[in-house]
C-alpha atoms as a PDB file:
ATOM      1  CA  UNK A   1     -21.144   0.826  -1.003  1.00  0.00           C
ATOM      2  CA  UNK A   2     -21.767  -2.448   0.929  1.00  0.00           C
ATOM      3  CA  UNK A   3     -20.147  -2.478   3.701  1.00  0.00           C
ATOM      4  CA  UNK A   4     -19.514   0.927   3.939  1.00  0.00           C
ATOM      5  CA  UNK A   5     -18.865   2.652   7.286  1.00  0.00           C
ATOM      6  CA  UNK A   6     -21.620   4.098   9.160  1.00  0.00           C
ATOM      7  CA  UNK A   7     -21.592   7.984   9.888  1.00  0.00           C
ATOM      8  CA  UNK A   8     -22.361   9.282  12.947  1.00  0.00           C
ATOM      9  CA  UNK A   9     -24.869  12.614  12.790  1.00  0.00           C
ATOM     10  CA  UNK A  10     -22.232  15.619  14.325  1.00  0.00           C
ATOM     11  CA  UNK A  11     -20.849  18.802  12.660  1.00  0.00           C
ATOM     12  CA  UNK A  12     -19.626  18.712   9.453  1.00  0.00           C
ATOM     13  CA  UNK A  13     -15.504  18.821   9.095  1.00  0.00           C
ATOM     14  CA  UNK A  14     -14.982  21.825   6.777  1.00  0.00           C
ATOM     15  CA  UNK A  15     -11.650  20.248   5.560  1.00  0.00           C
ATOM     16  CA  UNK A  16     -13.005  16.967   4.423  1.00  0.00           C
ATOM     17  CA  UNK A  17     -16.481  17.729   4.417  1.00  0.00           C
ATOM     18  CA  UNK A  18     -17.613  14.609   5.891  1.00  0.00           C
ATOM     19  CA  UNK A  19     -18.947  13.707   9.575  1.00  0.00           C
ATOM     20  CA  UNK A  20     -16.293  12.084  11.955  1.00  0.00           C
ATOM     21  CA  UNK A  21     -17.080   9.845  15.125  1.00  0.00           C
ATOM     22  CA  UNK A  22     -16.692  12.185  18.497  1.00  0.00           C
ATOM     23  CA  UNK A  23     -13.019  12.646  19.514  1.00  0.00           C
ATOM     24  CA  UNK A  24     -11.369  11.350  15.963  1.00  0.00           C
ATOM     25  CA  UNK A  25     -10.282  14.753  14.149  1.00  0.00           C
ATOM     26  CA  UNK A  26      -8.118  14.356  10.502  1.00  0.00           C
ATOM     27  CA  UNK A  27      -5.053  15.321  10.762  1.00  0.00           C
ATOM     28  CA  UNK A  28      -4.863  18.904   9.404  1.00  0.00           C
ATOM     29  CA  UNK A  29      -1.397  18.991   7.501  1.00  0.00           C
ATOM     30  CA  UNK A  30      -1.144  18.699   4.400  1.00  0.00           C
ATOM     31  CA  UNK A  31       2.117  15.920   4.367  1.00  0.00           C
ATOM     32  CA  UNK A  32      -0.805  12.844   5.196  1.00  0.00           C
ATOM     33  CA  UNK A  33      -1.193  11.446   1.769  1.00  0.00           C
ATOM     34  CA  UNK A  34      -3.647   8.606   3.222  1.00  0.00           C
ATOM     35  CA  UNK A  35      -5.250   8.558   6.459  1.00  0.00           C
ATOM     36  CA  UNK A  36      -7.317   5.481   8.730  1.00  0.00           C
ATOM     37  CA  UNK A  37      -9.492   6.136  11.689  1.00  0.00           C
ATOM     38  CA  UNK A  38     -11.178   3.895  13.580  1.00  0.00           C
ATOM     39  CA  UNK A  39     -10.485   1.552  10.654  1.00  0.00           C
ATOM     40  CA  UNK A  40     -12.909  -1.440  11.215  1.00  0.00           C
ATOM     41  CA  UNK A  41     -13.078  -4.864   8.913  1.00  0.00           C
ATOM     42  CA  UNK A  42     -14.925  -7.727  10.556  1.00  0.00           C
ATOM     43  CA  UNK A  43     -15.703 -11.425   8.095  1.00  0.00           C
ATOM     44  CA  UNK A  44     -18.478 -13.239   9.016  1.00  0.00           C
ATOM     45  CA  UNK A  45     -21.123 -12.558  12.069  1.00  0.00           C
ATOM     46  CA  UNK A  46     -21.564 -13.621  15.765  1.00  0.00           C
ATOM     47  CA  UNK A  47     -19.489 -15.786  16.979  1.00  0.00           C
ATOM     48  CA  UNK A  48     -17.940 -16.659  13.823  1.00  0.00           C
ATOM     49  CA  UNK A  49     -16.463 -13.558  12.813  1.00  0.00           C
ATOM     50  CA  UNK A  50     -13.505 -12.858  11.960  1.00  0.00           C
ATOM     51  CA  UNK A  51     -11.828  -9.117  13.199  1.00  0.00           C
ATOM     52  CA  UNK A  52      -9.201  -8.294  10.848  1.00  0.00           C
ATOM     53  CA  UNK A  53      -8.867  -4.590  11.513  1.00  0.00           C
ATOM     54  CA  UNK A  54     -10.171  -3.512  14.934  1.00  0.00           C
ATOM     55  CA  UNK A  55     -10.172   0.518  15.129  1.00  0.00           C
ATOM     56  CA  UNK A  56      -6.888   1.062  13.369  1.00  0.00           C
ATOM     57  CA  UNK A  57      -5.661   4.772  13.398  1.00  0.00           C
ATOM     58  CA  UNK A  58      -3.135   5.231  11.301  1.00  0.00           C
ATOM     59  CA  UNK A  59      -1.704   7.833   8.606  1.00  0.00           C
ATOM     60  CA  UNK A  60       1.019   7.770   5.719  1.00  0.00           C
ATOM     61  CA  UNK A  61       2.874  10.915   4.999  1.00  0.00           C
ATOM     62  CA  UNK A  62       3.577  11.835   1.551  1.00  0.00           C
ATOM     63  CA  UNK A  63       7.085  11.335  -0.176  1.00  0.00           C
ATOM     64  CA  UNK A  64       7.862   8.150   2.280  1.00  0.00           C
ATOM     65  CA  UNK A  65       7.837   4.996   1.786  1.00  0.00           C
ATOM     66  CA  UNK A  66       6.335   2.482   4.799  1.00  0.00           C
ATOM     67  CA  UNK A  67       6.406  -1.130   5.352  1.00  0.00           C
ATOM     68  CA  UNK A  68       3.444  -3.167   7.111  1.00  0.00           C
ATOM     69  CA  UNK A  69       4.925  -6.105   8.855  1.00  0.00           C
ATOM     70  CA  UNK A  70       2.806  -9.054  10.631  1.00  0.00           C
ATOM     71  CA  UNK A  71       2.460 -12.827  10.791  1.00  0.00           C
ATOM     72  CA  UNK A  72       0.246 -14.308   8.681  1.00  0.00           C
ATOM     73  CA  UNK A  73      -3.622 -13.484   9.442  1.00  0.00           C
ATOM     74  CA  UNK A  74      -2.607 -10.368  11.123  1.00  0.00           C
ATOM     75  CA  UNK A  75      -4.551  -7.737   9.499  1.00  0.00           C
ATOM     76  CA  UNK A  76      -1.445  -6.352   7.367  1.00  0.00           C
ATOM     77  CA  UNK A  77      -2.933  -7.442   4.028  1.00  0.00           C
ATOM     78  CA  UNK A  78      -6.566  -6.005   5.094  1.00  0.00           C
ATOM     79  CA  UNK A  79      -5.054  -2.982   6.013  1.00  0.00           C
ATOM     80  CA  UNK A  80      -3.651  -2.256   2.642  1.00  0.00           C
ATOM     81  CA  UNK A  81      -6.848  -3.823   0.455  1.00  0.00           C
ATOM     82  CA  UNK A  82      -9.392  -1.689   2.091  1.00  0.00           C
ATOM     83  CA  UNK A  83      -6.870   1.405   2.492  1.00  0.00           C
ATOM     84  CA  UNK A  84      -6.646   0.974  -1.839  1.00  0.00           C
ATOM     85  CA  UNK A  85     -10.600   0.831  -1.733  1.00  0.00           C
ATOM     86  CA  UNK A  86     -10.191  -2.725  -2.647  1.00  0.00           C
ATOM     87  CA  UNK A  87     -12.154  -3.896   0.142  1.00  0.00           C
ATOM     88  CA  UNK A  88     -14.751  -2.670   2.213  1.00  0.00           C
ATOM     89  CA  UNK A  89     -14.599  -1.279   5.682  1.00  0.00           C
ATOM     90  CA  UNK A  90     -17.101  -2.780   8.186  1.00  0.00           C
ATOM     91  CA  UNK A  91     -16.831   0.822  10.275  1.00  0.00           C
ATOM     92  CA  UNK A  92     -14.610   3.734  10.340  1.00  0.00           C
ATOM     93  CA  UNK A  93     -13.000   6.300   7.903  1.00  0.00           C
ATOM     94  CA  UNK A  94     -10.250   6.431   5.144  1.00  0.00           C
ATOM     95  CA  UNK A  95      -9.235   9.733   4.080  1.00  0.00           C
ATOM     96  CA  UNK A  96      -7.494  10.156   0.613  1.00  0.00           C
ATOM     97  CA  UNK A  97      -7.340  13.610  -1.137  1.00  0.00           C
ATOM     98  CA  UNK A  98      -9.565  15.183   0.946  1.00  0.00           C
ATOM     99  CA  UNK A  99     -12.627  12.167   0.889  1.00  0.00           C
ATOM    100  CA  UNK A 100     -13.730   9.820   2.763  1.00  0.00           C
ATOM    101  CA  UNK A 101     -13.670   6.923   0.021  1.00  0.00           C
ATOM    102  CA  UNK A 102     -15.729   5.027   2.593  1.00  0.00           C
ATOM    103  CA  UNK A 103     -18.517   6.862   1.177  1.00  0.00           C
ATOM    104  CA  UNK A 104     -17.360   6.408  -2.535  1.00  0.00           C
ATOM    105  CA  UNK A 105     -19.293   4.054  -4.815  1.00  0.00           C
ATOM    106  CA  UNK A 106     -18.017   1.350  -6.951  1.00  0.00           C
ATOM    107  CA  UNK A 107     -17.233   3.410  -9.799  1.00  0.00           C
ATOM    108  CA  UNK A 108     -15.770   5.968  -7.785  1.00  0.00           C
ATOM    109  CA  UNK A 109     -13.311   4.009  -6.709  1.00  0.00           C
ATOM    110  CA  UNK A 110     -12.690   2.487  -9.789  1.00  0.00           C
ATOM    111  CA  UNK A 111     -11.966   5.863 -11.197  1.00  0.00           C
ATOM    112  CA  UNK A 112      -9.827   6.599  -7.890  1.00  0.00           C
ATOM    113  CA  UNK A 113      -7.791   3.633  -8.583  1.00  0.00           C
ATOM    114  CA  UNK A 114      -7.160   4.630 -12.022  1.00  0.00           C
ATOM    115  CA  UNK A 115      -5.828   7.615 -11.785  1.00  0.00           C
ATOM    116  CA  UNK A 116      -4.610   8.467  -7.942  1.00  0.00           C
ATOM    117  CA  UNK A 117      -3.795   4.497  -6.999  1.00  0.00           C
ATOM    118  CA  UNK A 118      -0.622   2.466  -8.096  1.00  0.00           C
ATOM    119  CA  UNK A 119      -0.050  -1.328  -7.419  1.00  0.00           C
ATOM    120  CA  UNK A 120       2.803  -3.440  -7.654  1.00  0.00           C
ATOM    121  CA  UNK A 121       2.170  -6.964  -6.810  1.00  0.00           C
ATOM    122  CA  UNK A 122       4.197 -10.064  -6.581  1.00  0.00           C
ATOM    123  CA  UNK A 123       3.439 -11.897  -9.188  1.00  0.00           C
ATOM    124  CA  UNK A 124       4.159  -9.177 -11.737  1.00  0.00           C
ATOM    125  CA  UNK A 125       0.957  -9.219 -14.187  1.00  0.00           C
ATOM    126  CA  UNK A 126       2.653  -7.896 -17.167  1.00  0.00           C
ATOM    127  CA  UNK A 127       1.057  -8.964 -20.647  1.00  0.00           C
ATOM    128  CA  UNK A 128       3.180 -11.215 -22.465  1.00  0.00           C
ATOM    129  CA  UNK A 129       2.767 -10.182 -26.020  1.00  0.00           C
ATOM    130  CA  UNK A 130       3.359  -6.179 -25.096  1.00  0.00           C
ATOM    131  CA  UNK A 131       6.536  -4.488 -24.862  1.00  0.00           C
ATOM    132  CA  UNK A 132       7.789  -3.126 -21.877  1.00  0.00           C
ATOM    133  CA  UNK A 133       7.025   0.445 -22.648  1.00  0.00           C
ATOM    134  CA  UNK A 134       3.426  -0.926 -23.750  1.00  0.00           C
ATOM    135  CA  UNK A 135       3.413  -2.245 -20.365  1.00  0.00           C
ATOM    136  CA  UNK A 136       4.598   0.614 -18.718  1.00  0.00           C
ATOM    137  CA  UNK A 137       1.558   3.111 -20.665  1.00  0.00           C
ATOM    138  CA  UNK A 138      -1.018   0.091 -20.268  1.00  0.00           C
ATOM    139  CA  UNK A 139      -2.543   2.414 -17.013  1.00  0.00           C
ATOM    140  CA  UNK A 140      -3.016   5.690 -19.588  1.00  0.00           C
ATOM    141  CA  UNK A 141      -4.380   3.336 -22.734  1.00  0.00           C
ATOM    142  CA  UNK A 142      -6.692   1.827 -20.667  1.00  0.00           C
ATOM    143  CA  UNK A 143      -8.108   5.467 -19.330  1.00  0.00           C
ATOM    144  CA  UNK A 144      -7.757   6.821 -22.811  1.00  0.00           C
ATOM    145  CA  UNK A 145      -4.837   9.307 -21.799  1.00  0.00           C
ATOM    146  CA  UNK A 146      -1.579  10.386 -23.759  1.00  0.00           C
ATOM    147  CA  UNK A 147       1.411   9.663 -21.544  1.00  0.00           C
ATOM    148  CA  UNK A 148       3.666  12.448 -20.589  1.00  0.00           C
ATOM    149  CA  UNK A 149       6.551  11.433 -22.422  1.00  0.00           C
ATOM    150  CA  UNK A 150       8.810  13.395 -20.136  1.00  0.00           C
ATOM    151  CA  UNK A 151       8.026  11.876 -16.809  1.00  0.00           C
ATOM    152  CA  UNK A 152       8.026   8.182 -19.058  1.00  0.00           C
ATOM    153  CA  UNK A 153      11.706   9.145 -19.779  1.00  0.00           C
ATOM    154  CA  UNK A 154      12.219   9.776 -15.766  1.00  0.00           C
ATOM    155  CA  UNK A 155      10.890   6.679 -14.624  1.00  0.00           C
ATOM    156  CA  UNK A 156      12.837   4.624 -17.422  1.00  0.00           C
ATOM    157  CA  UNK A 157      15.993   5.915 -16.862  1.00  0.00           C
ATOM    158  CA  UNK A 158      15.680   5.893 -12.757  1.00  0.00           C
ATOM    159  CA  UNK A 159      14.710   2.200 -12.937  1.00  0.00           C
ATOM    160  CA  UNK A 160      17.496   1.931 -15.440  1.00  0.00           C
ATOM    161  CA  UNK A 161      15.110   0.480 -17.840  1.00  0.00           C
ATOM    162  CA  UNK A 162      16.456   2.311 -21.272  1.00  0.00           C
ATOM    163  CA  UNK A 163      18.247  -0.429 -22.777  1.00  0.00           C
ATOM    164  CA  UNK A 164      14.580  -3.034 -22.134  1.00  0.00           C
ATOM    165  CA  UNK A 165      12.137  -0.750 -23.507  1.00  0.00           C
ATOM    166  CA  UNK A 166      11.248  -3.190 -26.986  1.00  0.00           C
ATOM    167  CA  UNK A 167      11.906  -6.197 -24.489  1.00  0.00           C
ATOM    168  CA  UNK A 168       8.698  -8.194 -23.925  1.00  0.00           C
ATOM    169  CA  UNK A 169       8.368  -9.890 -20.728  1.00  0.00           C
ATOM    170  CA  UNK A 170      10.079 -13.130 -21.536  1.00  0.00           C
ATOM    171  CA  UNK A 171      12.852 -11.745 -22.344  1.00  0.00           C
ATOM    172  CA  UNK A 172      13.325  -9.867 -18.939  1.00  0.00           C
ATOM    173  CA  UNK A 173      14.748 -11.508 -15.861  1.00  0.00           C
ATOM    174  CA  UNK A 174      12.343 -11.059 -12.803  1.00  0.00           C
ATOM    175  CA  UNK A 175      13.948  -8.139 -11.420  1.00  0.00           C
ATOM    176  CA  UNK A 176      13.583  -6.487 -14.576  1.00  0.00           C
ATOM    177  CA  UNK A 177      10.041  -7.593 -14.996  1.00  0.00           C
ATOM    178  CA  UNK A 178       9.283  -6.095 -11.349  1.00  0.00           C
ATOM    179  CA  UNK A 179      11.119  -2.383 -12.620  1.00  0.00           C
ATOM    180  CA  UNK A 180       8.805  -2.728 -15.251  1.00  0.00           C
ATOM    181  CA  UNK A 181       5.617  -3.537 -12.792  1.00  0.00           C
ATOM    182  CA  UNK A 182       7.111  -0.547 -11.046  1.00  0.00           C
ATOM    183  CA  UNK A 183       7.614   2.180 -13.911  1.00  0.00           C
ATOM    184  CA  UNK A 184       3.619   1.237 -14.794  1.00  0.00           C
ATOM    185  CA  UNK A 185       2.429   1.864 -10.948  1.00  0.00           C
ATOM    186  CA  UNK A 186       3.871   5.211 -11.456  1.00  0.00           C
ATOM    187  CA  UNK A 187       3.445   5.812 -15.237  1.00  0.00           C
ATOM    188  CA  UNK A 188      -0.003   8.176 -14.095  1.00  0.00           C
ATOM    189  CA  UNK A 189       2.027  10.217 -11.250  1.00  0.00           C
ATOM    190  CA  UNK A 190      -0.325   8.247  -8.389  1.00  0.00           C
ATOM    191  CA  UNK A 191      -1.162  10.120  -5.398  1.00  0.00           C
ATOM    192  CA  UNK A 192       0.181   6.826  -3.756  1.00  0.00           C
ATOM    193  CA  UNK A 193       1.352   3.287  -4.378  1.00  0.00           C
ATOM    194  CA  UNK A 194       0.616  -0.008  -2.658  1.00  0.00           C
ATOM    195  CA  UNK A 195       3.403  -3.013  -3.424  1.00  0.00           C
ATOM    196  CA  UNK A 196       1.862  -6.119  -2.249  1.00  0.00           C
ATOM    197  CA  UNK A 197       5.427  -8.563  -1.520  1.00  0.00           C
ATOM    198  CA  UNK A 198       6.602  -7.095  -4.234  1.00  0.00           C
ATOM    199  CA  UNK A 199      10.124  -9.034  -4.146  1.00  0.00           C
ATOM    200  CA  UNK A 200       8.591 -12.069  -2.817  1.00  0.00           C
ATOM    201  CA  UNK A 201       9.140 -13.907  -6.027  1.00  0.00           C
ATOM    202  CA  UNK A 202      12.806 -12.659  -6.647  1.00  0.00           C
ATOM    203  CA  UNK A 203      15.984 -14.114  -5.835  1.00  0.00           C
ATOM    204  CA  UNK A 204      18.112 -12.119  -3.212  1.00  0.00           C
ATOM    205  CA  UNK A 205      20.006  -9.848  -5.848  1.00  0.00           C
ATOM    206  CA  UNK A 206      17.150  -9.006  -7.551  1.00  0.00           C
ATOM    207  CA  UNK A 207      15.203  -8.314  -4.746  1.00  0.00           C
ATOM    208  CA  UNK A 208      18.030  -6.077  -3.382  1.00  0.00           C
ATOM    209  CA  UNK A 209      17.806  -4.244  -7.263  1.00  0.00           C
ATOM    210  CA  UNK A 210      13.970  -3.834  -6.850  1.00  0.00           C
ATOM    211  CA  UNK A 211      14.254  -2.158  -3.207  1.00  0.00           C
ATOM    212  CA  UNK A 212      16.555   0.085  -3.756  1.00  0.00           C
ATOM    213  CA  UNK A 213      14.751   1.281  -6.970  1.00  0.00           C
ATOM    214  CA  UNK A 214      11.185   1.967  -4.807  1.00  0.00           C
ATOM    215  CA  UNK A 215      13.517   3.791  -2.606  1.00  0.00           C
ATOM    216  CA  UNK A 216      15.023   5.903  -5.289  1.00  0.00           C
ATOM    217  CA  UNK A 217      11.268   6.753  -6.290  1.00  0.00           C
ATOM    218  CA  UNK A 218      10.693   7.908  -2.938  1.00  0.00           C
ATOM    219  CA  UNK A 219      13.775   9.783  -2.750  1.00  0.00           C
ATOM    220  CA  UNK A 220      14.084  11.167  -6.340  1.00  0.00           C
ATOM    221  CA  UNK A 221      10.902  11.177  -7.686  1.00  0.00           C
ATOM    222  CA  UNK A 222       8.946  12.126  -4.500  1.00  0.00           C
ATOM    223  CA  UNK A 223       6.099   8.908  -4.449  1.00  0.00           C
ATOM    224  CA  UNK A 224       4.784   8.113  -1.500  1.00  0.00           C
ATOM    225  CA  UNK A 225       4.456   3.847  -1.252  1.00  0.00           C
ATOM    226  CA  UNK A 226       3.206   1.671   1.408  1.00  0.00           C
ATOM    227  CA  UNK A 227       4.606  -2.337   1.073  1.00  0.00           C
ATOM    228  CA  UNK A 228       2.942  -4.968   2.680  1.00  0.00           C
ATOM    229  CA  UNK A 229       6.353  -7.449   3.137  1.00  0.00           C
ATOM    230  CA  UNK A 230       7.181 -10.322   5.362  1.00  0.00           C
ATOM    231  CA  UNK A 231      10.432  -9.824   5.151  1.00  0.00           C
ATOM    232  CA  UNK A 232      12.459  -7.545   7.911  1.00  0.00           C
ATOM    233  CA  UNK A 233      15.612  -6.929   5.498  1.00  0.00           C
ATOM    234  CA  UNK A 234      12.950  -5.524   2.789  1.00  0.00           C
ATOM    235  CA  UNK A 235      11.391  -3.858   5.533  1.00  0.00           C
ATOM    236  CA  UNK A 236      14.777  -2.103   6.257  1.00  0.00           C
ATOM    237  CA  UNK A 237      14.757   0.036   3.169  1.00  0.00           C
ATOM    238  CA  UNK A 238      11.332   2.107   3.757  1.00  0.00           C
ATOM    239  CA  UNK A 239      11.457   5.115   6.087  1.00  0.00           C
ATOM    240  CA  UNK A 240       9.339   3.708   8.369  1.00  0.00           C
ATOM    241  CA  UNK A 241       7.967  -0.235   9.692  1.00  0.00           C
ATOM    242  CA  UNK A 242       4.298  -0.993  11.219  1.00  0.00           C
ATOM    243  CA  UNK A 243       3.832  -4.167  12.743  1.00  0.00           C
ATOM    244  CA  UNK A 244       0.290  -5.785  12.505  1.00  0.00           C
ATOM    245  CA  UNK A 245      -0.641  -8.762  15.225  1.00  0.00           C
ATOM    246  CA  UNK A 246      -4.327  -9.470  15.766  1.00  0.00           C
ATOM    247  CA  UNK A 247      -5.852  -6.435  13.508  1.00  0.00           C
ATOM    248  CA  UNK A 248      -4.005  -4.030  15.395  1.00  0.00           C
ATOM    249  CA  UNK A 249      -0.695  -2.158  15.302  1.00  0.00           C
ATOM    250  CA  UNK A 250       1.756  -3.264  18.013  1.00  0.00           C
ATOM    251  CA  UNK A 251       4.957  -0.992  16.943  1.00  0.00           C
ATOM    252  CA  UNK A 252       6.024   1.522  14.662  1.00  0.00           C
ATOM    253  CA  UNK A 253       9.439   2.334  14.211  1.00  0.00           C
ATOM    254  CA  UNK A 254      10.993   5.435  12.019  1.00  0.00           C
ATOM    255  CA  UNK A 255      14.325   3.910  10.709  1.00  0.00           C
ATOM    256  CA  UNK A 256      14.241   0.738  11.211  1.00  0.00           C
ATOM    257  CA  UNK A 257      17.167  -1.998  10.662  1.00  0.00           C
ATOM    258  CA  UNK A 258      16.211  -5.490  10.093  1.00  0.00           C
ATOM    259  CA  UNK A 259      17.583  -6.255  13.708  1.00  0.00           C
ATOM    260  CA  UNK A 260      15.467  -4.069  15.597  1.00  0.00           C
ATOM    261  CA  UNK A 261      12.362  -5.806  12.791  1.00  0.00           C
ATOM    262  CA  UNK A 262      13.283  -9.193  13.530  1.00  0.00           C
ATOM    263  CA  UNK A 263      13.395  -8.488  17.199  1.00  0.00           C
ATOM    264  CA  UNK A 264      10.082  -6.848  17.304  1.00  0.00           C
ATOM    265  CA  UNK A 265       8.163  -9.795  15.357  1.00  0.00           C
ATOM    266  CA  UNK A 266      10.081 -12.640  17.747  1.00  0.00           C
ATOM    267  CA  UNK A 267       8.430 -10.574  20.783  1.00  0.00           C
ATOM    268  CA  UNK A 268       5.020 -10.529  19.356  1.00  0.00           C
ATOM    269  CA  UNK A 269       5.581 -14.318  18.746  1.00  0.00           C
ATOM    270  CA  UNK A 270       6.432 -14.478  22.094  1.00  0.00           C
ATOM    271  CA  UNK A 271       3.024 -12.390  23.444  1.00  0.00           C
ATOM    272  CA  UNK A 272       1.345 -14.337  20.868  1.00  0.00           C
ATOM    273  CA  UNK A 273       1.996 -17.808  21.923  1.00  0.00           C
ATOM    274  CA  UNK A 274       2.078 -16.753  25.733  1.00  0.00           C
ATOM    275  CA  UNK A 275      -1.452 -15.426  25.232  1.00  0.00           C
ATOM    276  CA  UNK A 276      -2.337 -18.143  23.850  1.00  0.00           C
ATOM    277  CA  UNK A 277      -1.293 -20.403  26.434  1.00  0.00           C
ATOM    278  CA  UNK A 278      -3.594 -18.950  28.919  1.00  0.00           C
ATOM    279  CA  UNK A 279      -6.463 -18.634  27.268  1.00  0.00           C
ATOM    280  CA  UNK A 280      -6.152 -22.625  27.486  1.00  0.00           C
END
């Protein structure tokens, strides 16, 4: 895989079965859905490039849902891309299910996004001329698989989808559309889902609607989902809030209120711009 973190020759880990850099052990338990060490993403060369992740270490438990906060060029969107296997790392390790998907090839990944990966994403991308329940099984009739019809009535009536079901997208409003976008992220029971802004093209009820309902799949239906969001009030509903400034974390708080978010980001503006000043 280009790009692909370099191993360093030690001792095998028995639990992942891959090599880890001196002093940078996995974390043992089995509640870490997804796990980044020494997480490494550099564009460009010399003294051109770009560090967009420098040595994160970071892990995700299962069954919560976190938000990545961060200005813009921060890292927070890198951090999620290359955790999905979307993007390369330039060094360090990602461990999913027990492998290092640094090592993975193309298809391999491909196949992990398929079946262990969700996405939800801002902008939607349902197909116009489908239903909402052929949206919703798109993931299993593209791999070929029958849908559980079970765990489809589940997710329909959690997002409170029941009475949309022979809808097609155009006749949904965008909240609706987004429950939708939601239902088919977790149509194939994901190991873990990424929401990229997911509400950033809602209105403020809507958005409210959508949040709550990837809480509810945390809380009732056990996914574990990690949103990328600029916004501290949608940042309130996860479990848990990461800040990102200059490829790095700068705070992580369990709980956290949109205050205490808001306050955080205005201090790293703060650092930011004071930092700046002096390298002048």
């Amino acid at each position: 895989m280009t790009g692909a973190a370099r191993h360093v020759a030690r001792p095998t880990d028995t639990a992942y079965d891959i090599p880890l850099p001196p002093g940078r052990e996995p974390a043992r338990h089995s509640s870490v859905a997804i796990e980044a060490i020494g997480l490494t993403k550099d564009y460009g060369e010399g003294a051109a490039a770009v560090h967009a992740l420098r040595g994160v270490d970071v892990s995700f438990e299962r069954g919560r849902f976190t938000a990545i906060m961060g200005p813009s060029g921060s890292g927070k969107s890198t951090l999620m891309h290359t955790l999905a296997g979307l993007d390369s790392a330039t060094a360090g390790h990602i461990l999913f299910d027990g492998r290092d998907i640094t090592t993975m090839n193309d298809r391999e990944l491909t196949l992990l996004r398929r079946r262990r990966i969700g996405f939800i994403f801002q902008s939607f991308n349902l197909l116009p001329m489908f239903t909402a329940e052929q949206n919703i099984l798109m993931p299993l009739t593209l791999a070929g698989a029958k849908p559980d019809r079970a765990w489809l009535r589940t997710l329909v009536r959690t997002l409170g989808l029941e009475q949309r079901m022979d809808h097609r997208p155009n006749e949904l409003s965008g909240g609706q559309q987004q429950r939708v976008a939601i239902a088919r992220a977790l149509i194939a029971k994901p190991g873990i889902v990424f929401a990229d802004e997911p509400t950033g093209n809602l209105d403020s009820v809507s958005s409210a609607e959508v949040l709550e309902f990837l809480k509810r799949s945390v809380r009732e239906l056990g996914q574990t989902i990690i949103m990328v969001t600029h916004d501290a009030v949608a940042a309130s509903y996860a479990d848990r809030a990461i800040i990102f400034a200059d490829g790095r974390i700068v705070a992580d708080e369990n709980r956290p209120t949109a205050e205490r978010m808001n306050e955080l980001l205005m201090e790293e503006r703060r650092r930011s711009t004071a930092d700046a000043m002096t390298a002048r």
